[in-house]
Protein backbone atom coordinates (compact mmCIF):
# COMPACT_ATOMS: atom_id res chain seq x y z
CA UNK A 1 -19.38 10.49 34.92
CA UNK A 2 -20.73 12.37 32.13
CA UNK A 3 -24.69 10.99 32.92
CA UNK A 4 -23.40 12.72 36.21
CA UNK A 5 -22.89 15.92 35.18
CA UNK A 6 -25.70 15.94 32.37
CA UNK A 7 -28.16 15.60 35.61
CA UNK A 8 -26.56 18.08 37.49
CA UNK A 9 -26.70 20.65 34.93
CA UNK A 10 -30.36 19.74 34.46
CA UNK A 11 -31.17 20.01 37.84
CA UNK A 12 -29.54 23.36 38.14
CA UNK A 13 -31.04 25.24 35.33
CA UNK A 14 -34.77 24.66 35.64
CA UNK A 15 -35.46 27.94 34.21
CA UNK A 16 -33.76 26.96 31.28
CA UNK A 17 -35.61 24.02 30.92
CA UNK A 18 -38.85 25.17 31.51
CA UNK A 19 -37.98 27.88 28.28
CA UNK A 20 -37.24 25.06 25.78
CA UNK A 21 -40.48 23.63 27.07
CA UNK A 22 -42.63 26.12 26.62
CA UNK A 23 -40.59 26.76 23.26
CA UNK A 24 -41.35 23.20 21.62
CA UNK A 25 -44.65 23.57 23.06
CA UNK A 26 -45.15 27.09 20.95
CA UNK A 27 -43.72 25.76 17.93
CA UNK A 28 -45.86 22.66 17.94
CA UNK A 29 -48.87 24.83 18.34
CA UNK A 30 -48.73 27.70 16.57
CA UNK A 31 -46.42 26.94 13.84
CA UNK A 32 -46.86 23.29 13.18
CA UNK A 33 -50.40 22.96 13.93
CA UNK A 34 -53.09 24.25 11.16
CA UNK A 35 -55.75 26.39 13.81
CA UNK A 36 -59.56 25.98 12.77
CA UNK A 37 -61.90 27.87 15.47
CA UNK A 38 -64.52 26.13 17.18
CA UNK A 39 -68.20 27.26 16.78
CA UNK A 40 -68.01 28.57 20.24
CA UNK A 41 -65.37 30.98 19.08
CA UNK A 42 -66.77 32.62 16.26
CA UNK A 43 -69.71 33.08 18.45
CA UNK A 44 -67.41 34.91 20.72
CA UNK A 45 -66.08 37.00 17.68
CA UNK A 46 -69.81 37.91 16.69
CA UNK A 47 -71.29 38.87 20.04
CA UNK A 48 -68.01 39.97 22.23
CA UNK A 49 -65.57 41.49 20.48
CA UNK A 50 -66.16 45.08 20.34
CA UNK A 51 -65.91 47.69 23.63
CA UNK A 52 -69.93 48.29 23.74
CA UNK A 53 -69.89 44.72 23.69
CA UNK A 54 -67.41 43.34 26.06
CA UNK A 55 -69.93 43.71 29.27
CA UNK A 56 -72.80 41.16 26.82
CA UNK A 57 -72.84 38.00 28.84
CA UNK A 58 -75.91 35.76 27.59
CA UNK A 59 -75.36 32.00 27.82
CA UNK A 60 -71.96 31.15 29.26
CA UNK A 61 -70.32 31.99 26.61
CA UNK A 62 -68.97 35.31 27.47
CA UNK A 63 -65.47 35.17 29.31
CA UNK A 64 -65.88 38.62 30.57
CA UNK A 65 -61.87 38.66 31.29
CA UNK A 66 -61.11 37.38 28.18
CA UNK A 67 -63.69 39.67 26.11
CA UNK A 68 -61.95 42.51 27.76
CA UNK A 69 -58.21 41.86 26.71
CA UNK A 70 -59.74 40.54 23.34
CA UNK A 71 -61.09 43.78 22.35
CA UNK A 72 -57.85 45.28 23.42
CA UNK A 73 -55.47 43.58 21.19
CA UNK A 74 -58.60 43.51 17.93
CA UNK A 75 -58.05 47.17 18.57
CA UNK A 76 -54.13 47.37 18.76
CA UNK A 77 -53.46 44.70 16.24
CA UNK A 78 -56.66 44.59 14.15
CA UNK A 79 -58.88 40.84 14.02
CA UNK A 80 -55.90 38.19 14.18
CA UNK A 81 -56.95 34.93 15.01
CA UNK A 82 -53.68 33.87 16.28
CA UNK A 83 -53.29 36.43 18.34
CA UNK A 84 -56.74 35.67 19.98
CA UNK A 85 -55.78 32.41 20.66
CA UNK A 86 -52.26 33.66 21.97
CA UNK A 87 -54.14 35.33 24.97
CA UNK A 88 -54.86 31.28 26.40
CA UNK A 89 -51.60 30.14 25.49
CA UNK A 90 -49.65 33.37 27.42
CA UNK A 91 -51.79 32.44 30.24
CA UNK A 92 -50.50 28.91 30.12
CA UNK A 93 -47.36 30.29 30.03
CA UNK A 94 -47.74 32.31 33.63
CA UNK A 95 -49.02 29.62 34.94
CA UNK A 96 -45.78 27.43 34.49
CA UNK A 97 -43.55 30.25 35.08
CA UNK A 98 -45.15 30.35 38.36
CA UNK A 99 -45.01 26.81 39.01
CA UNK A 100 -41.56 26.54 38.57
CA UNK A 101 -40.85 30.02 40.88
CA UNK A 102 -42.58 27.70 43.43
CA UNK A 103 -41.37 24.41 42.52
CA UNK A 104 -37.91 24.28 41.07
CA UNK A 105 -37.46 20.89 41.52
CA UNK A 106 -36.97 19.40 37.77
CA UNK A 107 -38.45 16.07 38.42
CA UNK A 108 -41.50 18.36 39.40
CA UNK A 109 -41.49 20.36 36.57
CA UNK A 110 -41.46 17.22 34.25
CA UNK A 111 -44.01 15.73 36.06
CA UNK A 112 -46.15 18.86 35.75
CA UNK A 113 -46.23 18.95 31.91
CA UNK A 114 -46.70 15.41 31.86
CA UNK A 115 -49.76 15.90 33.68
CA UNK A 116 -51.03 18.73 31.05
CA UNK A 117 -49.90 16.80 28.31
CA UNK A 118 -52.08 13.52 29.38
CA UNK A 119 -54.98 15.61 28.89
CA UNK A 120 -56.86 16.63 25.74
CA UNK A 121 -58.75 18.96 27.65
CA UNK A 122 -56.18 20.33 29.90
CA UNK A 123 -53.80 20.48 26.96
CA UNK A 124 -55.91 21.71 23.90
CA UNK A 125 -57.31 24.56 25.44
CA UNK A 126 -54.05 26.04 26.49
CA UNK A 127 -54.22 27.78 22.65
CA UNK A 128 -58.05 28.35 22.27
CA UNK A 129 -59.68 31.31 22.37
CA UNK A 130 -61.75 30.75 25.56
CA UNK A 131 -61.69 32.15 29.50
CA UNK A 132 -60.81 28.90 30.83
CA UNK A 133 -56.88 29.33 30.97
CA UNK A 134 -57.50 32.54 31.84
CA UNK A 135 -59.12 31.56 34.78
CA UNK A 136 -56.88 29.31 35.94
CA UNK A 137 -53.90 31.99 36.19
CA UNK A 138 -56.24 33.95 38.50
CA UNK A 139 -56.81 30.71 40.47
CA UNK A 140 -53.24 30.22 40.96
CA UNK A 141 -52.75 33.60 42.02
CA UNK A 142 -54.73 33.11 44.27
CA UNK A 143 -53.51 29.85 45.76
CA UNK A 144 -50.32 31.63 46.24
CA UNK A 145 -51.71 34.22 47.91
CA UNK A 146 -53.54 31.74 49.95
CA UNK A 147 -50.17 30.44 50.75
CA UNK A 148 -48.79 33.37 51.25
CA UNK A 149 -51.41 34.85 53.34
CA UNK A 150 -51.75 31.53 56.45
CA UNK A 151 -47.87 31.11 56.61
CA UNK A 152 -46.44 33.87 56.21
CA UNK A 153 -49.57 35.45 58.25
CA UNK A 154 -49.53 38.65 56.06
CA UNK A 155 -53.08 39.96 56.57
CA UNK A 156 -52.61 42.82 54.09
CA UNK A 157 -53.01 39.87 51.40
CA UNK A 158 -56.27 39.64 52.38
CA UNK A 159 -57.37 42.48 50.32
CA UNK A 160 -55.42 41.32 46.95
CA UNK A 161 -56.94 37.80 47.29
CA UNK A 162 -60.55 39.33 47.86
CA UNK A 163 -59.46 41.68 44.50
CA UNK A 164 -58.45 38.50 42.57
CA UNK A 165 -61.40 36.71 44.06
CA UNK A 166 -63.67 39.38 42.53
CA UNK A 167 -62.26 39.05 38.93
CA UNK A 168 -62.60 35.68 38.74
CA UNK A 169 -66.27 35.78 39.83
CA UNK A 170 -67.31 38.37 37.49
CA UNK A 171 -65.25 36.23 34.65
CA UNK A 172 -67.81 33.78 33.97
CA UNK A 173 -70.37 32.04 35.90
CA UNK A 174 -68.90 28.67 36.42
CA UNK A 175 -66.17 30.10 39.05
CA UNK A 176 -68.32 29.87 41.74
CA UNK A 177 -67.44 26.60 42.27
CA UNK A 178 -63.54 27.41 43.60
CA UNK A 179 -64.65 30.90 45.09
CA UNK A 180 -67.39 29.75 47.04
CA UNK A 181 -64.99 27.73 49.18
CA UNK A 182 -62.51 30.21 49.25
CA UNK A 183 -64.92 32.67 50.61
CA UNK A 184 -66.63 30.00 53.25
CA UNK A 185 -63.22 28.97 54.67
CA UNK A 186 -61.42 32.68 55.15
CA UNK A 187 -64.81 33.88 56.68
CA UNK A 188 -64.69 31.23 59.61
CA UNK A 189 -61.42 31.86 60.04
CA UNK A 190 -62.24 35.21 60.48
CA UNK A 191 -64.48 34.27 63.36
CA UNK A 192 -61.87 31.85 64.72
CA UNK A 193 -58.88 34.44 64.69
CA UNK A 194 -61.62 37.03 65.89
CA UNK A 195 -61.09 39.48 62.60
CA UNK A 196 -64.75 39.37 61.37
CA UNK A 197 -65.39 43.04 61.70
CA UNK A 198 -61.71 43.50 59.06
CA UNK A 199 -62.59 40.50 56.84
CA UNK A 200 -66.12 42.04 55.95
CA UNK A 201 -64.71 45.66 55.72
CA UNK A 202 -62.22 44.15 53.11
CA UNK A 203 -64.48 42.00 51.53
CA UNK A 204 -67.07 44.89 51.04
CA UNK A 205 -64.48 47.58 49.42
CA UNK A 206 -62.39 44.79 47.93
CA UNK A 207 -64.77 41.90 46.56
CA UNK A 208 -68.06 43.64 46.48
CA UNK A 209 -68.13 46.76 44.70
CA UNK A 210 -66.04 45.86 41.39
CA UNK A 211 -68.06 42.54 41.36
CA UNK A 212 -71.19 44.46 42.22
CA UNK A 213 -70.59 47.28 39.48
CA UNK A 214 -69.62 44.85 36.81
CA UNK A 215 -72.31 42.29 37.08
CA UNK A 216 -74.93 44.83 36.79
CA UNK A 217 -73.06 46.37 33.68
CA UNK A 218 -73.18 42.85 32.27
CA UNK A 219 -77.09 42.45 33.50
CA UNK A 220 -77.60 46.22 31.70
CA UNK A 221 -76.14 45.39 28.58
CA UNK A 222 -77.13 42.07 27.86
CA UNK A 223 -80.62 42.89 28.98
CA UNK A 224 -80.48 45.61 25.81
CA UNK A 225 -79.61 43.30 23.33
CA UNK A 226 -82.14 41.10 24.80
CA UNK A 227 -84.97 43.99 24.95
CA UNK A 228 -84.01 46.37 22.49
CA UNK A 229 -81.63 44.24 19.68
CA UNK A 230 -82.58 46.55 16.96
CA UNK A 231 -81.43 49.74 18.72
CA UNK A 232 -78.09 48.81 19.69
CA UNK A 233 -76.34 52.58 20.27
CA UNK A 234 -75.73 55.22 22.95
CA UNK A 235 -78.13 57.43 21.13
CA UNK A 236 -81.20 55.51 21.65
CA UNK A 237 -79.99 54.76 25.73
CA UNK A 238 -79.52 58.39 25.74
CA UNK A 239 -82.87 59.65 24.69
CA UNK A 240 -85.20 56.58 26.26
CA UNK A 241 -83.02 56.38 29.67
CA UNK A 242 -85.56 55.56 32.17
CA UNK A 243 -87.45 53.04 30.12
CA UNK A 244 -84.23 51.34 29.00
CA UNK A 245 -82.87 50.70 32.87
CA UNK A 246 -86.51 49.72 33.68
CA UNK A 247 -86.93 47.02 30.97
CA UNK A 248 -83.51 45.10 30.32
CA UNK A 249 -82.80 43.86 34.29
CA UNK A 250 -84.78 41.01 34.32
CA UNK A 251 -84.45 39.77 30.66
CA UNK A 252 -80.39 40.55 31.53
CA UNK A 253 -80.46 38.38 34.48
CA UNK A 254 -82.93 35.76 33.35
CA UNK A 255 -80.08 35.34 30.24
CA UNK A 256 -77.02 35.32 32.81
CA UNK A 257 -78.44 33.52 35.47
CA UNK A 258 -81.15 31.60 34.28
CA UNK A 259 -80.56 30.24 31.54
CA UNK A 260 -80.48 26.54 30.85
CA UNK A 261 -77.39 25.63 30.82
CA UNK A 262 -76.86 27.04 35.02
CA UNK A 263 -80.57 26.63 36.04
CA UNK A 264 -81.26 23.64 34.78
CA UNK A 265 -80.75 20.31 36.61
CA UNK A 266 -82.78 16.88 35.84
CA UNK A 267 -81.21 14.94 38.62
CA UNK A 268 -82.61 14.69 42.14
CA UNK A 269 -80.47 16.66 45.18
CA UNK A 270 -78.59 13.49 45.61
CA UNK A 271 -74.71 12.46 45.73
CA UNK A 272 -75.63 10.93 42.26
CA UNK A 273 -74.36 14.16 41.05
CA UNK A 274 -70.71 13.75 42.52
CA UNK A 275 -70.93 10.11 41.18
CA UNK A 276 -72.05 10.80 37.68
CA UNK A 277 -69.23 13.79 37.49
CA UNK A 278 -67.01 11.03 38.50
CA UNK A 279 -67.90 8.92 36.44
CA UNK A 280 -67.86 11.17 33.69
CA UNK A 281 -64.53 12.05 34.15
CA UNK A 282 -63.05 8.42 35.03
CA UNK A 283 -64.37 7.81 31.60
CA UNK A 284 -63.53 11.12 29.60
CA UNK A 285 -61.16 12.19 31.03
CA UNK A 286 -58.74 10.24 33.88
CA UNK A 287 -56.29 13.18 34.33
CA UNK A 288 -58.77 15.60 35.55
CA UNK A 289 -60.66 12.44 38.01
CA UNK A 290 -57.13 11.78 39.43
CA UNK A 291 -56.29 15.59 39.86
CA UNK A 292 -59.45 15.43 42.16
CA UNK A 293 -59.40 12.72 43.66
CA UNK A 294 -55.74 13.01 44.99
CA UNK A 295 -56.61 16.31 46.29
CA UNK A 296 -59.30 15.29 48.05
CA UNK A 297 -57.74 12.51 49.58
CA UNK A 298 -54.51 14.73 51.05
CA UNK A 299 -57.07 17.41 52.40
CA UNK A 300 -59.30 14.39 54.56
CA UNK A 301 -55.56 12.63 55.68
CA UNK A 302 -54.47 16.11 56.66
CA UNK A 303 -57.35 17.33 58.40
CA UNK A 304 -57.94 13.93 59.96
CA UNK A 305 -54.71 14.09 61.78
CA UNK A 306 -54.98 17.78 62.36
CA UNK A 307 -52.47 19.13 60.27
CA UNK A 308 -54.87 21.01 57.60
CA UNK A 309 -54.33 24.22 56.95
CA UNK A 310 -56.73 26.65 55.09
CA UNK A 311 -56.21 25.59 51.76
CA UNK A 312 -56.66 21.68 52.94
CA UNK A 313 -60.20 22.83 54.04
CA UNK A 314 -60.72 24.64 50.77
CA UNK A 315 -60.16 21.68 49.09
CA UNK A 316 -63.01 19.54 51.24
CA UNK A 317 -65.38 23.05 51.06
CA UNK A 318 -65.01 22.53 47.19
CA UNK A 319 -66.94 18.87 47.25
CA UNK A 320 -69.30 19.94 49.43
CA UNK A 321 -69.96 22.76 47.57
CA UNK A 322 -70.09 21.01 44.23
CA UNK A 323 -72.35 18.82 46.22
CA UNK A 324 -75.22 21.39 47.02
CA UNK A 325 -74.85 23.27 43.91
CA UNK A 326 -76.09 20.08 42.55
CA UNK A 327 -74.81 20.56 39.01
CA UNK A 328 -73.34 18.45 36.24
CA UNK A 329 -71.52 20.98 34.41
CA UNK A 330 -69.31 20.36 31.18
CA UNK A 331 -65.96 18.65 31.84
CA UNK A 332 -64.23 21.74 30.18
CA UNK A 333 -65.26 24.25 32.85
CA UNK A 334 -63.18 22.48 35.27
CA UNK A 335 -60.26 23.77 33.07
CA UNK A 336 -61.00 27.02 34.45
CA UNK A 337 -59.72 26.16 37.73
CA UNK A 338 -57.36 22.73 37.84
CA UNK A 339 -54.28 24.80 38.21
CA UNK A 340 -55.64 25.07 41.73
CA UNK A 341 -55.65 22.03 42.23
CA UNK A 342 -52.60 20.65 40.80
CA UNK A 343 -50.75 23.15 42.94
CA UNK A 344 -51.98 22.12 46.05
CA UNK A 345 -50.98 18.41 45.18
CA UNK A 346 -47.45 19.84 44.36
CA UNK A 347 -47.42 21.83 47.22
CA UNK A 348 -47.75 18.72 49.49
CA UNK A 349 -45.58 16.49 47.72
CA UNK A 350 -42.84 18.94 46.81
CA UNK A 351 -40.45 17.78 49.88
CA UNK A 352 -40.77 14.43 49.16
CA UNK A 353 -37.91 12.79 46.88
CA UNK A 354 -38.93 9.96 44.69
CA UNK A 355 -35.21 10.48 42.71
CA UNK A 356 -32.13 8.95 44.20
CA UNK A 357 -30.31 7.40 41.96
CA UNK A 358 -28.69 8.99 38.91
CA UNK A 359 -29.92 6.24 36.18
CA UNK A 360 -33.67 6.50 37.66
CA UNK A 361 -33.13 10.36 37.37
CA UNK A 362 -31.90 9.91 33.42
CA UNK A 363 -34.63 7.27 32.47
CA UNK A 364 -37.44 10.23 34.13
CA UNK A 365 -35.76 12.83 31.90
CA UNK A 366 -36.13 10.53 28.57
CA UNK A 367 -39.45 9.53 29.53
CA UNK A 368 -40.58 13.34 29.53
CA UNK A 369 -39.13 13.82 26.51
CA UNK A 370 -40.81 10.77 24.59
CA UNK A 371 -43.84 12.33 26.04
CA UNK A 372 -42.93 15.80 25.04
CA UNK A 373 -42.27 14.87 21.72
CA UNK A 374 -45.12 13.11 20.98
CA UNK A 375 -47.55 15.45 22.01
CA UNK A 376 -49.28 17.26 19.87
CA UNK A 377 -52.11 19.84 19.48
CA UNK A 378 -55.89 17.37 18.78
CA UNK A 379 -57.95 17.32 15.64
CA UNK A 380 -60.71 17.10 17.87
CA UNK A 381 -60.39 20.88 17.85
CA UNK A 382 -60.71 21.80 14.54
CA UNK A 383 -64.19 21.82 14.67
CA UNK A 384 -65.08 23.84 12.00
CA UNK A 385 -62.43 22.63 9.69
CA UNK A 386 -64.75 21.87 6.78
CA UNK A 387 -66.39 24.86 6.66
CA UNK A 388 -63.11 27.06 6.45
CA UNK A 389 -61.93 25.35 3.77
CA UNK A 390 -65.47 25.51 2.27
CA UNK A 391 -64.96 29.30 2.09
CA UNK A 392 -61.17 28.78 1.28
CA UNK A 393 -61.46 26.34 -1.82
CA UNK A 394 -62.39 29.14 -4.22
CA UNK A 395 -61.52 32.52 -4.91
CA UNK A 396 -65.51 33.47 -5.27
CA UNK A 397 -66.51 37.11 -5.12
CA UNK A 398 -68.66 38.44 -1.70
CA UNK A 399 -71.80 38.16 -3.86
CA UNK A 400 -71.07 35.00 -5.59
CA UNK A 401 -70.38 33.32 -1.84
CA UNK A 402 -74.01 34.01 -0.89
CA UNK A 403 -75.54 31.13 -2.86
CA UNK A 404 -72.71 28.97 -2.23
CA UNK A 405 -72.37 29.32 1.31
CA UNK A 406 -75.43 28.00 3.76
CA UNK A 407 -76.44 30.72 6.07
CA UNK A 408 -74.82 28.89 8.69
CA UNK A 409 -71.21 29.11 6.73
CA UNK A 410 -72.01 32.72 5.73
CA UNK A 411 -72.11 33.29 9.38
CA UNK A 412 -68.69 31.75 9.84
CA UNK A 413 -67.27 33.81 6.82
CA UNK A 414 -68.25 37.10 8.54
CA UNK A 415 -66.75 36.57 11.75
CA UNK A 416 -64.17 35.14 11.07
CA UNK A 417 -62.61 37.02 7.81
CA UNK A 418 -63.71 40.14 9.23
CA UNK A 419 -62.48 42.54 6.60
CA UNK A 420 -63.34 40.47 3.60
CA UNK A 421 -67.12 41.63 2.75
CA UNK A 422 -69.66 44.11 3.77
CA UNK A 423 -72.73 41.68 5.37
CA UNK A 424 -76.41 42.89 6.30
CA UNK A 425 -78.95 41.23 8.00
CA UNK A 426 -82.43 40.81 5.77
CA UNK A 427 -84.34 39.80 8.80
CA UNK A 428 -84.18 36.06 7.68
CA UNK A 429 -80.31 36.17 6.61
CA UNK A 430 -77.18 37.36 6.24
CA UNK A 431 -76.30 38.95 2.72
CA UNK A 432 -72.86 39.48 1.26
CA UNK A 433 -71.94 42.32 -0.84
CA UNK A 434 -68.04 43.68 -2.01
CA UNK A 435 -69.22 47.13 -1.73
CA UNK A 436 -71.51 49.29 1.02
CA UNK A 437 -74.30 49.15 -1.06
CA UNK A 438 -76.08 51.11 2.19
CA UNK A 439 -76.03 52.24 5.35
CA UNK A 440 -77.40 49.05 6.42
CA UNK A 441 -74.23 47.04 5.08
CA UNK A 442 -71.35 47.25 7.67
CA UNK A 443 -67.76 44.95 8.38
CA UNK A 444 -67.60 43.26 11.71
């Protein structure tokens, strides 16, 4: 009688149970867990974290979304690591919140953290300071609005989900690959519900011109730092204008969009590339290969016995695109958008009921919780753990730091203890001072 009621109560107060969750979750990983940044970090702290900054987007390293709200809080709060790497983790949060607002099954909700919790990837970059969490909240906006858009037939939705669709393109790069089908799909659709001439009105005013307007800013500015790196102020833009906008568009789009790490490709236009990606994954990283390969198995059985809807055909769009981009990116991008995924494989399994019997129920609920309690933040990502405690192991003035750090760790030391020293840049390296000797010595 009592395991009775305990599973009642559970199953009626999901909310609850999602906020001791995400509670346990918090504590593990921001109060039990010592936070090192990653190299990747600090090089978003050195090129990205300041307003005439935020549009720089050379490499991939530049979460535009993230660089924006960032800045904001450096600016609000002052340079706080944890709070940088709070952004990721309030994403995460949204994105359950949101999950369990459209699942509020319990079962589902334990199975859902079990899922993030299986993966290192999926898991550990919940706290980092990286777009890829951000990312995936915009994707799952946008599979909502999908969903809310081609059942509820709302057509008005259109133009929020080409708005969302527009910030997550000009977020970073590697979202092409779940906006690409998004676009593809809606746009025959369109043609099939015969509302081409509204879908490219709305796509214009509400994908197009923010997208359009940002992406040059972030060709404009990165193409100065590219051109003119010693002149990095309004005053010089101001007073050589012309020559400036002449000169930094193709350096600024050769660094966004042709750089090595999305131009490059030393595999044939083959399937090998689905297959290696695959493999890759089946090997790495099994939570994100099943992810896929569940959803891509419900979208064919669907659309194979005609009951696909748009998001089914999404789903298929997605492999083929992957297909013809013809890419083998780095297993963390797909973080950016996996939420997507795991929705849709809730969203077709969510009136299913795997539960009927009270002591199956109870052994699922003490299964999560093994898992729950076990899981823990990885010391895979404390990459640059020797090098902050390096810096940390003695009390050494600014100037005294300078022979004992490498250039490389002098580096770390500026950008990340950002109000410690004064730094300047010989031309050849970094030099630490305790004072503004000059006006070439500045804080980050």
């Amino acid at each position: 009688m009592q395991t009775s009621k305990l599973i009642r109560k559970l199953e009626n107060n999901s909310k609850i149970i999602l906020s001791i969750i995400l509670l346990i979750l918090l504590v593990k990983v921001f109060f039990i867990y010592e936070h090192y940044p990653l190299h990747d970090e600090i090089i978003s702290f050195d090129r990205y974290l300041d307003w005439h900054r935020v549009f720089r987007k050379d490499v991939p390293n530049n979460h535009f979304l993230l660089s924006v709200v960032g800045t904001t809080t450096k600016y609000i709060f002052g340079f706080n690591f944890y709070i940088l790497r709070f952004i990721s983790f309030l994403s995460f949060i949204l994105i359950s919140y949101y999950f369990v607002k459209t699942f509020s099954n319990i079962y589902l909700i334990f199975t859902f953290f079990i899922i993030i919790l299986s993966s290192e990837l999926i898991f550990n970059y919940s706290y980092l300071y990286r777009g890829y969490y951000l990312s995936s909240f915009l994707s799952v906006l946008i599979f909502i609005e999908l969903t809310f858009i081609y059942k509820s037939k709302n057509k008005e939705s259109l133009k929020y989900l080409f708005f969302l669709c527009s910030l997550l393109f000009v977020h970073s790069v590697y979202t092409i690959y779940i906006i690409l089908p998004i676009l593809i799909v809606t746009f025959f659709n369109s043609l099939k519900i015969n509302k081409f001439k509204e879908y490219i009105k709305d796509f214009l005013i509400y994908f197009s011109i923010l997208a359009i307007i940002i992406i040059y800013l972030n060709i404009f500015v990165t193409g100065f730092a590219e051109k003119f790196p010693g002149n990095l102020n309004a005053r010089f833009i101001l007073d050589n204008f012309l020559l400036v906008i002449k000169d930094t568009f193709k350096p600024g789009f050769s660094a966004i969009f042709l750089n090595e790490y999305v131009s490059y490709s030393d595999k044939n236009f083959s399937l090998s590339i689905l297959f290696d990606t695959g493999f890759s994954l089946l090997k790495n990283n099994l939570t994100i290969f099943l992810i896929f390969i569940i959803s891509l198995i419900i979208s064919i059985i669907k659309i194979i016995k005609k009951k696909a809807n748009i998001i089914d055909y999404i789903i298929l769009v997605f492999f083929i695109v992957y297909f013809f981009i013809n890419k083998e990116p780095f297993i963390r991008v797909f973080v950016g958008f996996i939420y997507f995924f795991i929705f849709y494989i809730f969203s077709n399994i969510s009136n299913l009921h795997f539960f009927y019997y009270k002591y199956l129920k109870l052994t699922y609920f003490f299964i999560f919780t093994f898992v729950l309690i076990n899981s823990s933040p990885s010391l895979n990502f404390q990459q640059l753990k020797k090098e902050i405690i390096k810096i940390n192991e003695n009390n050494m003035t600014c100037e005294e730091y300078n022979s004992y750090l490498s250039d490389y760790e002098v580096w770390v030391f500026i950008n990340f203890y950002q109000d410690k020293c004064f730094y300047y840049w010989n031309g050849k390296k970094n030099i630490l001072s305790s004072d503004k000797k000059n006006n070439f010595y500045k804080k980050r």
